[in-house]
N, C-alpha and C. Protein backbone atom coordinates (compact mmCIF):
# COMPACT_ATOMS: atom_id res chain seq x y z
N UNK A 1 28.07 -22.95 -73.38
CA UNK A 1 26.69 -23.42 -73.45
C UNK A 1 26.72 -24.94 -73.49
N UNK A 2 25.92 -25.57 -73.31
CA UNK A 2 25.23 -26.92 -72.77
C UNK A 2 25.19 -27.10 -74.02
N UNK A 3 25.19 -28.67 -74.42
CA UNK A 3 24.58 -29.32 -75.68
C UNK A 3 23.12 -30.42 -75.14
N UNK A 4 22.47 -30.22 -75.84
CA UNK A 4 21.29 -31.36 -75.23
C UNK A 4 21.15 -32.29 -76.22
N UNK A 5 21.09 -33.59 -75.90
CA UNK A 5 21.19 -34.34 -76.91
C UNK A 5 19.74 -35.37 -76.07
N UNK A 6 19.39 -36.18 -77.38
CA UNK A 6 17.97 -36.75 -76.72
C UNK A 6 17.75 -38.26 -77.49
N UNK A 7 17.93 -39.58 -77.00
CA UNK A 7 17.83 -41.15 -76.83
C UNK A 7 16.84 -41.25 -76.59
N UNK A 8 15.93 -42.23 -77.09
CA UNK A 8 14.63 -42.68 -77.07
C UNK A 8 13.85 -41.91 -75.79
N UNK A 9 13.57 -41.80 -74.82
CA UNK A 9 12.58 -41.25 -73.67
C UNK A 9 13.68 -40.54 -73.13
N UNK A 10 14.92 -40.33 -73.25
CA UNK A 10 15.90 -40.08 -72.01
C UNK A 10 16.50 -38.07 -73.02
N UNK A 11 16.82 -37.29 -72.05
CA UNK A 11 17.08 -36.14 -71.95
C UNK A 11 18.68 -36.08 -71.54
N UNK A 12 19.82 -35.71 -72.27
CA UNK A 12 21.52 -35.65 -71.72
C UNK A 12 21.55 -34.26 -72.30
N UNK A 13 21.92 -33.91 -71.04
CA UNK A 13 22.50 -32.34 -70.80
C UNK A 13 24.23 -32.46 -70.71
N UNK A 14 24.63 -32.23 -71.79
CA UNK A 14 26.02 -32.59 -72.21
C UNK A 14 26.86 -30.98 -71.98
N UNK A 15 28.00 -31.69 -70.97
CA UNK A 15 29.10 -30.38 -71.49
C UNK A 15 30.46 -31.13 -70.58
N UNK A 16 31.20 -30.39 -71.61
CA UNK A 16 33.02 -30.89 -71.39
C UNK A 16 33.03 -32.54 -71.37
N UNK A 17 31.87 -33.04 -71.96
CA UNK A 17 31.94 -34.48 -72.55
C UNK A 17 31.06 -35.54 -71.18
N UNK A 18 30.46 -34.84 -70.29
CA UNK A 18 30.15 -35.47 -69.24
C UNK A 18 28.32 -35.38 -69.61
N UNK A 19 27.58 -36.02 -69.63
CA UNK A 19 26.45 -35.94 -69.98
C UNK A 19 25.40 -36.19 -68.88
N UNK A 20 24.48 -35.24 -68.52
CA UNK A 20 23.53 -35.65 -67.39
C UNK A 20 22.12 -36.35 -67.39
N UNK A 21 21.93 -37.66 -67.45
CA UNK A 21 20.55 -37.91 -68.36
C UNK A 21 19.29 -37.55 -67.13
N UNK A 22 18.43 -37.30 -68.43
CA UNK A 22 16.95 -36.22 -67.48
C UNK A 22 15.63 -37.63 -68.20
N UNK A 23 14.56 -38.24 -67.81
CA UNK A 23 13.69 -38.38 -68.40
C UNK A 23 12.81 -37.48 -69.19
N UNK A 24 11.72 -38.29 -70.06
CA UNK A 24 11.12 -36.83 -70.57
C UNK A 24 9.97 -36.38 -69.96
N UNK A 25 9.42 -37.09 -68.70
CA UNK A 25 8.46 -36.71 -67.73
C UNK A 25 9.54 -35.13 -67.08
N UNK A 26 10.96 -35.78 -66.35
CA UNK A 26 11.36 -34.59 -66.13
C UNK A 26 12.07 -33.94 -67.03
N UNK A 27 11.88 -33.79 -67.93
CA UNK A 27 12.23 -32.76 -69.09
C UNK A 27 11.55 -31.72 -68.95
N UNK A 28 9.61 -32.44 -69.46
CA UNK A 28 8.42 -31.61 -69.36
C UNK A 28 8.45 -30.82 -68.68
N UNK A 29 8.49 -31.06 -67.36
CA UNK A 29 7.52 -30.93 -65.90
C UNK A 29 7.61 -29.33 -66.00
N UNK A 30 8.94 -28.47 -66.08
CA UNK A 30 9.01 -27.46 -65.57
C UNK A 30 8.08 -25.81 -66.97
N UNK A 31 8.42 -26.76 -68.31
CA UNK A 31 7.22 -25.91 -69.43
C UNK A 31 5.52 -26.30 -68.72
N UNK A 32 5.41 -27.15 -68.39
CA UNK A 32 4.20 -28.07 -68.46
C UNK A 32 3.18 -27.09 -66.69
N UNK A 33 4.45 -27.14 -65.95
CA UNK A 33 4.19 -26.09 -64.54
C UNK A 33 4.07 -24.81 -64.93
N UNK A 34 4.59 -24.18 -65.86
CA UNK A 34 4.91 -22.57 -65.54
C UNK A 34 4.10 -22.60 -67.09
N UNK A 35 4.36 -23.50 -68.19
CA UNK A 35 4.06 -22.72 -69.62
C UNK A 35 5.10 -21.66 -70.25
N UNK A 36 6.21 -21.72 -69.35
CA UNK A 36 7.50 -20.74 -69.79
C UNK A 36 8.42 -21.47 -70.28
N UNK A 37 8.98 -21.20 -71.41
CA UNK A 37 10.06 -21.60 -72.48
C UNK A 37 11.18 -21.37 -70.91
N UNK A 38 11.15 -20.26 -70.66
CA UNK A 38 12.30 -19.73 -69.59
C UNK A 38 12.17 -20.65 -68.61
N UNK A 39 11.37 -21.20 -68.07
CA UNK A 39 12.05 -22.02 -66.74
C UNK A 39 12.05 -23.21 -67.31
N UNK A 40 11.84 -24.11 -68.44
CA UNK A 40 12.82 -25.08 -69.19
C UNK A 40 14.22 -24.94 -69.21
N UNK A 41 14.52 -23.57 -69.72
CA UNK A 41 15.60 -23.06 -69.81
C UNK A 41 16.70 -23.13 -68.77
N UNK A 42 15.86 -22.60 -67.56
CA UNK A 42 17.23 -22.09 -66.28
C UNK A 42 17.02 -23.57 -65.75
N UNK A 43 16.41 -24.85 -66.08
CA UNK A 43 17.07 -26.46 -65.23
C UNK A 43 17.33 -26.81 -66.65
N UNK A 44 17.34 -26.59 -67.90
CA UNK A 44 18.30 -27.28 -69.01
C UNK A 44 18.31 -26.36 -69.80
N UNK A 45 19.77 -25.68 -69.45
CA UNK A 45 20.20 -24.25 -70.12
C UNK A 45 21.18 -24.81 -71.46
N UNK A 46 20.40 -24.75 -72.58
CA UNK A 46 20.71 -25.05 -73.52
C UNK A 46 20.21 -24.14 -74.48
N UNK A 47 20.79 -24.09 -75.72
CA UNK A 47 20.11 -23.29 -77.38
C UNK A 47 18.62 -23.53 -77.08
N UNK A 48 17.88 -22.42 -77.67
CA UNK A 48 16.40 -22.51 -78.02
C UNK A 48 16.06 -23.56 -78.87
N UNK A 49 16.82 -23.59 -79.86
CA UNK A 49 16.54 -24.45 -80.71
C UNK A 49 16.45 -26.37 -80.44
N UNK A 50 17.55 -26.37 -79.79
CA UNK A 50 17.79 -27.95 -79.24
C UNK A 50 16.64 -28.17 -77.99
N UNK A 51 15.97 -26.89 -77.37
CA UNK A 51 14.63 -27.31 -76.52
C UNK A 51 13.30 -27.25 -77.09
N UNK A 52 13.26 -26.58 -77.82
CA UNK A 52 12.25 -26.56 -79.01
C UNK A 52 11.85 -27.82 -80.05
N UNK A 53 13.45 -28.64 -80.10
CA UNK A 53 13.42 -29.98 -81.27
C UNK A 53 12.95 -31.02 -79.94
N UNK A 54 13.49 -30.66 -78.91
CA UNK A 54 13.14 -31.85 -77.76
C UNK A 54 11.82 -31.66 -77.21
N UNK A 55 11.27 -30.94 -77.00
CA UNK A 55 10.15 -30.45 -76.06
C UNK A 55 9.17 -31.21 -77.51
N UNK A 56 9.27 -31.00 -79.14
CA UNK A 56 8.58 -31.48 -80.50
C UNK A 56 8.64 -33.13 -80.40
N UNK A 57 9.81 -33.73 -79.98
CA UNK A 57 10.30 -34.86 -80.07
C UNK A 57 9.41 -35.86 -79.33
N UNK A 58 9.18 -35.01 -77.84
CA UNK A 58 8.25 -35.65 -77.11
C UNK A 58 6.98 -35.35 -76.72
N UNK A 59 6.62 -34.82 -77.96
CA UNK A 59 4.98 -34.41 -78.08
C UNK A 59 4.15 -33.07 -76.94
N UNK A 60 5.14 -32.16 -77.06
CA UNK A 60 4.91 -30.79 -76.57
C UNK A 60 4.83 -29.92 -77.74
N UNK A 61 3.51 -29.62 -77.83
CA UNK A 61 2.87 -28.67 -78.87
C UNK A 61 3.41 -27.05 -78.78
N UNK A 62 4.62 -26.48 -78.69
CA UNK A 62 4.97 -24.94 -78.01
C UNK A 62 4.11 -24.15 -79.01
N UNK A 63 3.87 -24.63 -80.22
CA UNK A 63 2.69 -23.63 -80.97
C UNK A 63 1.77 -23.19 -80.72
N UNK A 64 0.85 -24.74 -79.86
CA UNK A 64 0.09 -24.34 -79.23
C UNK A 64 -0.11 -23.27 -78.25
N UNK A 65 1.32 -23.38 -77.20
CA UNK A 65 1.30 -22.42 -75.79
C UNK A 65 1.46 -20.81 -76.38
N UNK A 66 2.09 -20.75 -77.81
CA UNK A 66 2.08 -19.15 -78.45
C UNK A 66 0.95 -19.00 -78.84
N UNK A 67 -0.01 -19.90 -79.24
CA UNK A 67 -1.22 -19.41 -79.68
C UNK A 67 -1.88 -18.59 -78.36
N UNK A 68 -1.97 -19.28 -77.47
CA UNK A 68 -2.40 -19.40 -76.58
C UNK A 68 -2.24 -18.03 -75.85
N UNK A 69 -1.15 -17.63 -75.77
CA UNK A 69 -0.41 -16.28 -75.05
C UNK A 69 -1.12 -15.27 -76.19
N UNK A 70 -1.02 -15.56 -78.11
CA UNK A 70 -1.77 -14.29 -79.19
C UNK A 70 -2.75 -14.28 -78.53
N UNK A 71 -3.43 -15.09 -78.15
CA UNK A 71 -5.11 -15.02 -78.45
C UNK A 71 -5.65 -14.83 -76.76
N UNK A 72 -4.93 -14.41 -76.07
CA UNK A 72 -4.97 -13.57 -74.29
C UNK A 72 -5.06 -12.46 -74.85
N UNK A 73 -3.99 -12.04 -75.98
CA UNK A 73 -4.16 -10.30 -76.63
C UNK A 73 -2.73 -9.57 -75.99
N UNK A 74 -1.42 -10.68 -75.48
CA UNK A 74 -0.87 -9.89 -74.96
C UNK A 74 0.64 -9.76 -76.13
N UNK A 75 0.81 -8.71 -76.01
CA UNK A 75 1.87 -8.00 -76.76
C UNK A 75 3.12 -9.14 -76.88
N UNK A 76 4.12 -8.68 -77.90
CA UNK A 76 5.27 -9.72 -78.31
C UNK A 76 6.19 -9.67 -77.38
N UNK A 77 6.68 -8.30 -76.76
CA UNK A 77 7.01 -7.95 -75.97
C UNK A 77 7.04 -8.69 -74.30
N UNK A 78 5.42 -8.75 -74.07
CA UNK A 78 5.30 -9.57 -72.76
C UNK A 78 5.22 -11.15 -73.03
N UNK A 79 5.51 -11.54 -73.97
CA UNK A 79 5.42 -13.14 -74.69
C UNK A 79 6.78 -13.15 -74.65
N UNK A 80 7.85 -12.62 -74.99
CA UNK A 80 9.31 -12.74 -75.19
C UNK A 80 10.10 -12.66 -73.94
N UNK A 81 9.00 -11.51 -73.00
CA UNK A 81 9.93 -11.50 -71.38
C UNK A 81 9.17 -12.89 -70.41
N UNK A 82 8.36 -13.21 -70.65
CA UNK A 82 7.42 -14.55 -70.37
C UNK A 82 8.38 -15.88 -70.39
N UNK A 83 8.85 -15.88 -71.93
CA UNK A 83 9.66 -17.15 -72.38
C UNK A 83 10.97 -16.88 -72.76
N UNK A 84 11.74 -15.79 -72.35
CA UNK A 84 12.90 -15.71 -72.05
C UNK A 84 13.66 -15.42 -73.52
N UNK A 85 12.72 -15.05 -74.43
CA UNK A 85 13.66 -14.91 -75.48
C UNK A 85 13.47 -13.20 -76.22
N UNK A 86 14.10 -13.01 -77.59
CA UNK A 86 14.08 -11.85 -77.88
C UNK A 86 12.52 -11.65 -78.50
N UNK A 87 11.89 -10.50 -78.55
CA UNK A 87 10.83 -10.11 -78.83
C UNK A 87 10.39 -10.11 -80.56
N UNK A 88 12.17 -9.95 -81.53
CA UNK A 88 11.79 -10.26 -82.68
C UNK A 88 11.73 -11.92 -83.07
N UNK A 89 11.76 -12.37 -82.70
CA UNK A 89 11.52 -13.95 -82.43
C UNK A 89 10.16 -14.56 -82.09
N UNK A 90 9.44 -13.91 -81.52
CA UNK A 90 8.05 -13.94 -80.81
C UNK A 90 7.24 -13.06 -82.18
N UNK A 91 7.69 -12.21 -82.64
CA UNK A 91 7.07 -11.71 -84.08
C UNK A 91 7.33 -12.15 -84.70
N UNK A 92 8.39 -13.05 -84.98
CA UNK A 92 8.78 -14.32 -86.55
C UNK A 92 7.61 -14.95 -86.35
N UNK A 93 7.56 -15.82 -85.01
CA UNK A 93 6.64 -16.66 -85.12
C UNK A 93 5.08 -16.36 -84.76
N UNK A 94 4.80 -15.41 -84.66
CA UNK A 94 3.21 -15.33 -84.73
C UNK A 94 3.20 -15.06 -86.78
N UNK A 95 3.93 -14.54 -87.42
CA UNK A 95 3.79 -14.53 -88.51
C UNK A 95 3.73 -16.03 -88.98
N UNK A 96 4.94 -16.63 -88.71
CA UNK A 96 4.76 -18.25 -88.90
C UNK A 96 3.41 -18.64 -89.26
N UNK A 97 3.16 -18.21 -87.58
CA UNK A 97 1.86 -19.31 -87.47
C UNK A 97 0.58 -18.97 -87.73
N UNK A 98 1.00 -17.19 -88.96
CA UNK A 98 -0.23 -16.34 -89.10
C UNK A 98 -1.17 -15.94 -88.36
N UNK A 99 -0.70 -15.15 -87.39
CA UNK A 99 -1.97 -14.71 -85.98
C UNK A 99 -1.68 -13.31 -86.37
N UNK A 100 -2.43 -12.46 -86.69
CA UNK A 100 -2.41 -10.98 -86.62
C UNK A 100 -1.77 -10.37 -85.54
N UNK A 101 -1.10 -9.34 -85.62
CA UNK A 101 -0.65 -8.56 -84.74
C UNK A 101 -1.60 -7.82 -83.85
N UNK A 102 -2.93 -7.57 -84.69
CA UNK A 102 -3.85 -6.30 -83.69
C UNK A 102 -4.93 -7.63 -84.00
N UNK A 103 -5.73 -7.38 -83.02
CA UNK A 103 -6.93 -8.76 -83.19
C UNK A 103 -7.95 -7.99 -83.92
N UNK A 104 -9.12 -7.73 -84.65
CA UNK A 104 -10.17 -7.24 -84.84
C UNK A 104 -10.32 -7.46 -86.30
N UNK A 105 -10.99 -6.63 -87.36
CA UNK A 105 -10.74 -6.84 -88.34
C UNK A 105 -9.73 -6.71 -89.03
N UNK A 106 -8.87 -7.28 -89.94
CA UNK A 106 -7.79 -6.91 -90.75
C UNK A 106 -7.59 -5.62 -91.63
N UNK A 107 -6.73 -4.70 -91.88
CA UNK A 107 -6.97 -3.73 -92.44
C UNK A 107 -6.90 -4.28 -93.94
N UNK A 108 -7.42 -3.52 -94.62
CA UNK A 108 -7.68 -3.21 -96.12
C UNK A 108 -6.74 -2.41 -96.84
N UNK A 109 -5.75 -3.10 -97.85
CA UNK A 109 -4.85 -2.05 -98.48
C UNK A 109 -5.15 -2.00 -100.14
N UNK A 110 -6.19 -1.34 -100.58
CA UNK A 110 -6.46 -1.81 -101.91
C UNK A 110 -5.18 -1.10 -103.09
N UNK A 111 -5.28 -1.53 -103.73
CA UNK A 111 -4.23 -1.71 -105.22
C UNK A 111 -4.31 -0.48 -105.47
N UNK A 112 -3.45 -0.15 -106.42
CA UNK A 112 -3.31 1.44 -106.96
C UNK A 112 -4.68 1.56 -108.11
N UNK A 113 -4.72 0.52 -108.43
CA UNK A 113 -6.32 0.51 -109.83
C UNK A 113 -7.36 0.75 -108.86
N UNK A 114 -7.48 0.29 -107.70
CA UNK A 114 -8.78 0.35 -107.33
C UNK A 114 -8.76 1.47 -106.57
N UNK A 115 -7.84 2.25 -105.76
CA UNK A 115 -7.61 3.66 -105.65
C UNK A 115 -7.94 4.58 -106.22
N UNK A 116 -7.65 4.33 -108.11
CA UNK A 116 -7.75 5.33 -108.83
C UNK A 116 -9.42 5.29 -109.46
N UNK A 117 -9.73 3.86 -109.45
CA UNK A 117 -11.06 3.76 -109.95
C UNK A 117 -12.35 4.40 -109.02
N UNK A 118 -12.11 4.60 -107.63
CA UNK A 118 -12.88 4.98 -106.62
C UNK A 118 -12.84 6.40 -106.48
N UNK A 119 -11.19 6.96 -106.98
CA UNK A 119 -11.37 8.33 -107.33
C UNK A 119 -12.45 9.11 -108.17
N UNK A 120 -12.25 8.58 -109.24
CA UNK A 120 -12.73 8.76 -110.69
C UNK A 120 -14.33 8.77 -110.27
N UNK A 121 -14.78 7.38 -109.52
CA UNK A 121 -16.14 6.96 -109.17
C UNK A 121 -16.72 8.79 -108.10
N UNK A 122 -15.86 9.07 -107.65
CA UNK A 122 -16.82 9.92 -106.73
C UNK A 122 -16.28 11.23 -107.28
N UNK A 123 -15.48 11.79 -108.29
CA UNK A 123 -15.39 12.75 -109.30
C UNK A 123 -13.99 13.61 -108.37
N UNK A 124 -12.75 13.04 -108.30
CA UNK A 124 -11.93 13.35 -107.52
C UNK A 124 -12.48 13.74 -106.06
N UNK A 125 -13.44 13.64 -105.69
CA UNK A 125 -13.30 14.02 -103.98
C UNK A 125 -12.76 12.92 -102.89
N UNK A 126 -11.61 13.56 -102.78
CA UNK A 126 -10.78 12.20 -101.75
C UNK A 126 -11.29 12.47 -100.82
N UNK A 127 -12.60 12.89 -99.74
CA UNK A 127 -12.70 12.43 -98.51
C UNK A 127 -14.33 11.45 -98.58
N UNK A 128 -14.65 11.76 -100.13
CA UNK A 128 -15.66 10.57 -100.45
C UNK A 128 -14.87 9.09 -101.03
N UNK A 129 -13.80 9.54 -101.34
CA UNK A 129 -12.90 7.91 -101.51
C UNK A 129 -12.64 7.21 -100.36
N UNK A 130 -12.46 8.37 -99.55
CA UNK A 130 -11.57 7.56 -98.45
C UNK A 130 -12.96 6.59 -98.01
N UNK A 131 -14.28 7.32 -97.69
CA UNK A 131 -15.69 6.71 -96.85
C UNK A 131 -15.25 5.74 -97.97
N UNK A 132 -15.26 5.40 -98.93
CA UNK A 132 -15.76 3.89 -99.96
C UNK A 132 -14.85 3.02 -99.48
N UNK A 133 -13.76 3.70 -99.39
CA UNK A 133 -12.29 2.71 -98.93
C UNK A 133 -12.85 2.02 -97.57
């Protein structure tokens, strides 16, 4: 694997000690065209992580572009084959960045007290608990 290392505006795609410098116009260009982590990737095939600190370095918001993909409504799944990475990675970070998994209202998980108090309230009939729930 490639090391990427990054000097004031300039981009070096380093390996076996020979370093290739990229600007950060052409760093951008190819997230900035497609919006894919992955075709950053296949012209500077390096760690996620070292394109992620560079793409931050020079004022590329990638939070933004995941928001962006949650809130289309499309699965982690088609976000992970999109940007070239694994799918539990694409679920770390919508948790990160707190975006619900299902869009609509949030479900409701009430406490074991308020379970039992709603019981009690409708004289044990659990399919009148469940309507209160």
């Amino acid at each position: 694997m490639r090391t990427l290392w990054v000097f004031d505006d300039h981009v070096y795609l380093v390996r076996d000690g020979a370093g290739i410098p990229s600007s950060a116009e052409e760093f951008l260009e190819p997230i900035k065209r497609t919006g894919s982590l992955r075709a950053l990737k296949e012209v500077f095939p390096a760690r996620r992580g070292a394109l992620l600190g560079a793409l931050e370095r020079f004022g590329f918001d990638f939070d933004s572009l995941l928001r962006e993909d949650f809130e289309l409504g499309h699965s982690d799944v088609q976000i992970a084959r999109r940007h070239g990475v694994d799918a539990k990675w694409i679920q770390a970070q919508r948790r990160r960045l707190g975006v619900p998994a299902h869009m609509g209202r949030p479900s409701k998980h009430p406490s074991d007290a308020e379970l039992a108090e709603v019981f009690r309230e409708t004289k044990r009939n659990y399919s009148e608990a469940a309507k209160r729930l």
